[in-house]
C-alpha atoms as a PDB file:
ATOM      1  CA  UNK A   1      -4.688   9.846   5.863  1.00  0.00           C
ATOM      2  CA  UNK A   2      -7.894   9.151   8.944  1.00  0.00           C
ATOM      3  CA  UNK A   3     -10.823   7.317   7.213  1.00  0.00           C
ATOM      4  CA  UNK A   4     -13.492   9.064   9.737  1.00  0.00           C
ATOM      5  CA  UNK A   5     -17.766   8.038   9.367  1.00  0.00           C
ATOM      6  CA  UNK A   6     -19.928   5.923  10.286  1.00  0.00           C
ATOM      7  CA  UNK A   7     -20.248   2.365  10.631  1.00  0.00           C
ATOM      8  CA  UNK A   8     -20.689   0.741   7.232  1.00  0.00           C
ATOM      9  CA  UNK A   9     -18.949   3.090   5.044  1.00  0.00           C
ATOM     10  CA  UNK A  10     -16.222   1.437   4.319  1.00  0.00           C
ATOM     11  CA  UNK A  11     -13.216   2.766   6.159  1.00  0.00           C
ATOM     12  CA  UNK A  12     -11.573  -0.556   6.612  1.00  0.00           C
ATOM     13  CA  UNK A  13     -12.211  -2.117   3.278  1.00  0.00           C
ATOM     14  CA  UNK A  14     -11.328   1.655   1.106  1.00  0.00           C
ATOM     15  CA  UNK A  15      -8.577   2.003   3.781  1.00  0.00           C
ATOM     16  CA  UNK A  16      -6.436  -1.457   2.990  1.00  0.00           C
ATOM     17  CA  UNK A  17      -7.311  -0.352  -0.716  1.00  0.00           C
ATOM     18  CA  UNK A  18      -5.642   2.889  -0.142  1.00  0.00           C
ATOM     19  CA  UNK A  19      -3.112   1.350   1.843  1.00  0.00           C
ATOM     20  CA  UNK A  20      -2.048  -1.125  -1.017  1.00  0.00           C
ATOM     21  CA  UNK A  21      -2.490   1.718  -3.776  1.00  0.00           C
ATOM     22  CA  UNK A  22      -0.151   3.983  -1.843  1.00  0.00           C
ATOM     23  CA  UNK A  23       1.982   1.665  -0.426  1.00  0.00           C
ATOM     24  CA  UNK A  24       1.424   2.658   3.173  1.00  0.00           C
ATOM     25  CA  UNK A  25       0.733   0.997   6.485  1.00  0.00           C
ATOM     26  CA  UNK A  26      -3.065   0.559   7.240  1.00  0.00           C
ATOM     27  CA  UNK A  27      -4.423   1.190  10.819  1.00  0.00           C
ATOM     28  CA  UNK A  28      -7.396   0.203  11.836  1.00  0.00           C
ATOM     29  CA  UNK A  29      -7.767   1.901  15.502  1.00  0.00           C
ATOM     30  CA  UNK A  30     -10.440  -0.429  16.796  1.00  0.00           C
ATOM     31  CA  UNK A  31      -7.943  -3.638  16.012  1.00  0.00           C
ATOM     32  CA  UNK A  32      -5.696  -1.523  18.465  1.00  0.00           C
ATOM     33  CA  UNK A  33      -8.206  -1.298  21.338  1.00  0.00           C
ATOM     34  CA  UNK A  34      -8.852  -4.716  21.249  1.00  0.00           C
ATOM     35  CA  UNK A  35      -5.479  -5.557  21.446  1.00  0.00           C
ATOM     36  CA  UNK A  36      -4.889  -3.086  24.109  1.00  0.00           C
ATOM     37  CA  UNK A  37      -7.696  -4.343  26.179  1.00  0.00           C
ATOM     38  CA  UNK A  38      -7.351  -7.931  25.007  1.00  0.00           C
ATOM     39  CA  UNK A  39     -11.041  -8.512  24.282  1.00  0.00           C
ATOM     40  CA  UNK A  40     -13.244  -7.548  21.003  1.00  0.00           C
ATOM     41  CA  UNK A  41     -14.555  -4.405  20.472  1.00  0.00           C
ATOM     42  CA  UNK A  42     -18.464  -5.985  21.307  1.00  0.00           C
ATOM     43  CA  UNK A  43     -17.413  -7.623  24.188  1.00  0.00           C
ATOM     44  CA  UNK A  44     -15.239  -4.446  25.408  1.00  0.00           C
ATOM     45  CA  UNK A  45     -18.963  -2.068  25.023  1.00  0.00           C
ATOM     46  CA  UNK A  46     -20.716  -4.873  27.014  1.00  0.00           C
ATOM     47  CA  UNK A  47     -18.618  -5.884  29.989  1.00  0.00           C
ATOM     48  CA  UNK A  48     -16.660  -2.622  30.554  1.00  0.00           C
ATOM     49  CA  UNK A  49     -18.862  -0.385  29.006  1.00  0.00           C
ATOM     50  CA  UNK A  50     -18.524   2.865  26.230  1.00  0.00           C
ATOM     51  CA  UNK A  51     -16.209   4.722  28.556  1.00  0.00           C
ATOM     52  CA  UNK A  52     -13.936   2.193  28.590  1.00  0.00           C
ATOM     53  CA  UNK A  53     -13.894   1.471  25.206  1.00  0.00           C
ATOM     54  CA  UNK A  54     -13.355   5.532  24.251  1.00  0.00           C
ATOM     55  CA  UNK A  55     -10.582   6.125  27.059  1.00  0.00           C
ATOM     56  CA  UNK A  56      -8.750   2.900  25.513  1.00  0.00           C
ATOM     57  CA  UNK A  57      -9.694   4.468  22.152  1.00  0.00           C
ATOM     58  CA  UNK A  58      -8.418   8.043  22.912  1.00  0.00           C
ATOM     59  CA  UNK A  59      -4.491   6.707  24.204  1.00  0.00           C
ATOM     60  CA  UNK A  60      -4.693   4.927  20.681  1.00  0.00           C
ATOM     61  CA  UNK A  61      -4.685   8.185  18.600  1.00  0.00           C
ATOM     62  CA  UNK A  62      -2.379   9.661  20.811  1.00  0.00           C
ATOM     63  CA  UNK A  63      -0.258   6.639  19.728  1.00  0.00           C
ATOM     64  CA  UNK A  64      -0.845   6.468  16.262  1.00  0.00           C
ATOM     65  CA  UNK A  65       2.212   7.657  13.567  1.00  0.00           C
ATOM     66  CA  UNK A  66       2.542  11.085  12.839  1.00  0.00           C
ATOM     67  CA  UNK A  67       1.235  10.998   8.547  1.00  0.00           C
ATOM     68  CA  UNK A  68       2.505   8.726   6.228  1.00  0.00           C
ATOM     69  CA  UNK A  69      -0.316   5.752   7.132  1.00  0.00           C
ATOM     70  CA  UNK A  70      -3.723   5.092   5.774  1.00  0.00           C
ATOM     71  CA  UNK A  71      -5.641   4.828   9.235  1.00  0.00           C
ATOM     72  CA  UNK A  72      -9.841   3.574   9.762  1.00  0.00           C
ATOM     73  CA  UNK A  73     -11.210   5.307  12.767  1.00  0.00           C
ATOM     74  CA  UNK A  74     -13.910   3.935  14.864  1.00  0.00           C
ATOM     75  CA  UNK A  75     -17.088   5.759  14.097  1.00  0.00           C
ATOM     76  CA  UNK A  76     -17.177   7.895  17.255  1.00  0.00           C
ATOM     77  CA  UNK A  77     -13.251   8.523  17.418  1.00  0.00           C
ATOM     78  CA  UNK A  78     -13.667  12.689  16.124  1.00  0.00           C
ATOM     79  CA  UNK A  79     -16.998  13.141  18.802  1.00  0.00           C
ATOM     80  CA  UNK A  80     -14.644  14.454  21.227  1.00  0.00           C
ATOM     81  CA  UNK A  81     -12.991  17.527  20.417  1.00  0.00           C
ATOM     82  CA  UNK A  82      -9.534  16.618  22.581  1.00  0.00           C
ATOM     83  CA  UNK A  83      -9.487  13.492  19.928  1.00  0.00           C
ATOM     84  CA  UNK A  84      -9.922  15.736  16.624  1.00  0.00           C
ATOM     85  CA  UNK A  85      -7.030  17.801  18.132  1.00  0.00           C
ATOM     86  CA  UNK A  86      -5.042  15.301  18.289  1.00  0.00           C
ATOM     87  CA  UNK A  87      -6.231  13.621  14.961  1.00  0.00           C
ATOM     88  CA  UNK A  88      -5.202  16.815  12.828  1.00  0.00           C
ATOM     89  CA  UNK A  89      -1.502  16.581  13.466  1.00  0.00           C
ATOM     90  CA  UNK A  90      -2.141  12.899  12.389  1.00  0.00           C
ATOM     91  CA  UNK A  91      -2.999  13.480   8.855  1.00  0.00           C
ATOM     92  CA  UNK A  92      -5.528  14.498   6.152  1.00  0.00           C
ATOM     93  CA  UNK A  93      -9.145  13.671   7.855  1.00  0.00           C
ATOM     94  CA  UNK A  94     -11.574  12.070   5.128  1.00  0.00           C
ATOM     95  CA  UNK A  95     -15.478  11.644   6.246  1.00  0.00           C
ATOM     96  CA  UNK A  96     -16.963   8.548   4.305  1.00  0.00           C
ATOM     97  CA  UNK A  97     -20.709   9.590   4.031  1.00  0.00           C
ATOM     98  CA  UNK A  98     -23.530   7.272   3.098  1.00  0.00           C
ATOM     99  CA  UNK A  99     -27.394   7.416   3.501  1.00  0.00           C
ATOM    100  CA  UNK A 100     -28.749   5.553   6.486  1.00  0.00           C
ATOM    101  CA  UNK A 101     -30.471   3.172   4.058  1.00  0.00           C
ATOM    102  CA  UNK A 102     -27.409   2.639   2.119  1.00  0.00           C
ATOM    103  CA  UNK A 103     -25.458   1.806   5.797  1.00  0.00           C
ATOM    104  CA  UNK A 104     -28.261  -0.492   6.820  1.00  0.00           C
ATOM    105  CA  UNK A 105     -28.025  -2.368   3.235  1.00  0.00           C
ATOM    106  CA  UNK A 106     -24.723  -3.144   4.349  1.00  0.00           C
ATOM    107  CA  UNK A 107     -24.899  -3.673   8.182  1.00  0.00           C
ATOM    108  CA  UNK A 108     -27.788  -5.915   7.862  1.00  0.00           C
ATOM    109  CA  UNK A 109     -30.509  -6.202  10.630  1.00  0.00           C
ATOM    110  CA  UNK A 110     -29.168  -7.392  13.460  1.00  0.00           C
ATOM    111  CA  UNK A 111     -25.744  -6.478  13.397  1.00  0.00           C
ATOM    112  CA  UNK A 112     -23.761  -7.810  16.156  1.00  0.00           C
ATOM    113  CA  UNK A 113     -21.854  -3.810  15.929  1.00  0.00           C
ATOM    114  CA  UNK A 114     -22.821  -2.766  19.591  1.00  0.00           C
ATOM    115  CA  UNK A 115     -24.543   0.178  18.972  1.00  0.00           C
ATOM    116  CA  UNK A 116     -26.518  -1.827  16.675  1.00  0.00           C
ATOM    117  CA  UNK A 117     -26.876  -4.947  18.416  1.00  0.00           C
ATOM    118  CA  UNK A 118     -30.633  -6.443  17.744  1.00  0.00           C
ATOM    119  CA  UNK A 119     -32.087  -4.197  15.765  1.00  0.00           C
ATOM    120  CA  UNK A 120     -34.215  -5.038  12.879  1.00  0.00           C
ATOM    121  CA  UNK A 121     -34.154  -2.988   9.946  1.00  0.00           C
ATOM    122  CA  UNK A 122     -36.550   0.289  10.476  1.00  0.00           C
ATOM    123  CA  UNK A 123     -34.735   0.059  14.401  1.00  0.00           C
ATOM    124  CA  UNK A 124     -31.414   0.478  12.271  1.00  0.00           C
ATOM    125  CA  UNK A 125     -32.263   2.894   9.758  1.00  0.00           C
ATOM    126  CA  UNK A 126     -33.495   5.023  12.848  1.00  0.00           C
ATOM    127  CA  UNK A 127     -30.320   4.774  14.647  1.00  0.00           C
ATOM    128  CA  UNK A 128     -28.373   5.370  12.168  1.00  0.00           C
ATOM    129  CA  UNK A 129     -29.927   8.098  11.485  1.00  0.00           C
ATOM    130  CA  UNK A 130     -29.767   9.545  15.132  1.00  0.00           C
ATOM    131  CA  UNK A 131     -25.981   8.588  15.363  1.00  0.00           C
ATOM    132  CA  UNK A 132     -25.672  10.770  11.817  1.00  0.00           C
ATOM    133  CA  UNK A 133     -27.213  13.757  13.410  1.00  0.00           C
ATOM    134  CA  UNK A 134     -25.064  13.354  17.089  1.00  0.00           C
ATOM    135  CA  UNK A 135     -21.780  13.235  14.840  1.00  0.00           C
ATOM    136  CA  UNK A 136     -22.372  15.451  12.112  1.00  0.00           C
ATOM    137  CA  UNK A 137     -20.421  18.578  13.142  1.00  0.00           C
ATOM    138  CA  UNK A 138     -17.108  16.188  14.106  1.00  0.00           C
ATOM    139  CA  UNK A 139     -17.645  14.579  10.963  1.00  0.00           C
ATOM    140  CA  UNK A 140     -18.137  18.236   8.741  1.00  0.00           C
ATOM    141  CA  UNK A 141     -15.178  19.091  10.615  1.00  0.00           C
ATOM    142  CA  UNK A 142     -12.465  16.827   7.963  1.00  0.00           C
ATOM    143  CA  UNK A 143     -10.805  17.934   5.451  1.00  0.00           C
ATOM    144  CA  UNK A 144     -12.613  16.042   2.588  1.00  0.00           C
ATOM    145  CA  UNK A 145     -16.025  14.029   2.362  1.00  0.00           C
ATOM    146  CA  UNK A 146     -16.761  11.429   0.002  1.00  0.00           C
ATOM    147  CA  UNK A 147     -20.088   9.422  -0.412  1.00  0.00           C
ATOM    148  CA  UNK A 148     -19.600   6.103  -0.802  1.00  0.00           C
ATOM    149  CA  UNK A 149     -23.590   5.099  -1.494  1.00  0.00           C
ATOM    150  CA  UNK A 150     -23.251   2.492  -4.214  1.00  0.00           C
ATOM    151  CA  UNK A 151     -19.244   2.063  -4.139  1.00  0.00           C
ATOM    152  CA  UNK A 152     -17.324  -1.047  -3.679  1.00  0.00           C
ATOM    153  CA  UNK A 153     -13.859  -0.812  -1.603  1.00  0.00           C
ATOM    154  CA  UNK A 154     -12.332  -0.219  -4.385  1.00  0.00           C
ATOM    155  CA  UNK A 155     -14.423   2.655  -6.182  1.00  0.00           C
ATOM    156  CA  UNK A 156     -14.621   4.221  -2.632  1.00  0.00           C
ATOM    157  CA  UNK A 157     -10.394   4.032  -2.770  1.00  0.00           C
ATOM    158  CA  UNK A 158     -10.712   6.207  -6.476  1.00  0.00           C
ATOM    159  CA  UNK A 159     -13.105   8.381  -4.988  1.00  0.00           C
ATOM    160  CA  UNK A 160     -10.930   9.277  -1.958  1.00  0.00           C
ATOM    161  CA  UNK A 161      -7.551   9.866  -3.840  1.00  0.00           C
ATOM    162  CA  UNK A 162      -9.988  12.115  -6.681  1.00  0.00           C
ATOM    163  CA  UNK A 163     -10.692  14.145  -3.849  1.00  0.00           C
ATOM    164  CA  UNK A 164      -7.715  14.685  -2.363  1.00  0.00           C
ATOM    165  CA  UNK A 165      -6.418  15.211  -6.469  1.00  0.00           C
ATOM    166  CA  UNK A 166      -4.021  12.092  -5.958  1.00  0.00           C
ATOM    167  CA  UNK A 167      -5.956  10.688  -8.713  1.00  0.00           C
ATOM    168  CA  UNK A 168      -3.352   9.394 -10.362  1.00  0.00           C
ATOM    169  CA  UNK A 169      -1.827   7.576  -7.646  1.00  0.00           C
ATOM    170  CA  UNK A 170      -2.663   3.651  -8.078  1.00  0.00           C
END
């Protein structure tokens, strides 16, 4: 199971849940760039740059375990269409969706995220937005979508299995 979305929707925090509840492996792909590159994901954008960051990014998926792992993409992982190729023989593809309100709620102004870095809140909300619009096709393209506007980790972990009619599985 991929955990695809934006930025704030919870992959990480549903995906350990989901992990846990399905006793899998969780993967969190940028956690495996920066320890490919040997330098956090902020400092990775702004030394080396977005290129960098996605080439490192792509040779992760390639690398990842065919199925049987819950895995949280980075928010831009589907954009390229070589990626989603290689992300279908991964696994199930969920899109965590959330307003760009509810994202900045949880993102706060002035994340240090680098696509967000020092923006205040309307600066967010408007990016957020934009970066919604620029993905939404990749994201349409998975299997399931969930919302996850006013769920916790762990309500966001139901959610997913209900969709996916696991949900029994705890």
């Amino acid at each position: 199971m991929l955990l695809t979305g934006l930025m704030g929707t919870g992959k990480t925090s549903a995906g350990r849940q989901l992990a846990r509840r399905l006793d899998r492996t969780f993967i969190d792909t940028d956690e495996r760039v920066e320890l490919a590159l040997g330098l956090p994901v902020a400092e990775i954008f702004s030394d080396r740059g977005e290129d960098v960051f996605r080439a490192a990014e792509s040779a992760v998926l390639v690398a990842l375990p065919p199925r049987g792992s819950v895995i949280a993409l980075g928010g831009g992982a589907i954009v390229s269409s070589v990626n989603r190729e290689v992300l279908r023989e991964k696994g199930t593809l969920v899109w965590l969706d959330a307003t760009p309100e509810t994202l900045a709620d949880r993102l706060g102004p002035n994340s240090p995220r680098p696509l967000l870095a020092g923006l205040d809140r309307a600066e967010l909300e408007e990016k957020l937005r934009a970066l919604a619009g620029a993905r939404a096709e990749a994201y349409a393209s998975a299997d399931v979508r969930v919302a996850t506007d006013g769920l916790g980790a762990s309500e966001t972990a139901t959610a997913v299995l209900e969709a996916l009619g696991w949900g029994g599985a705890t």
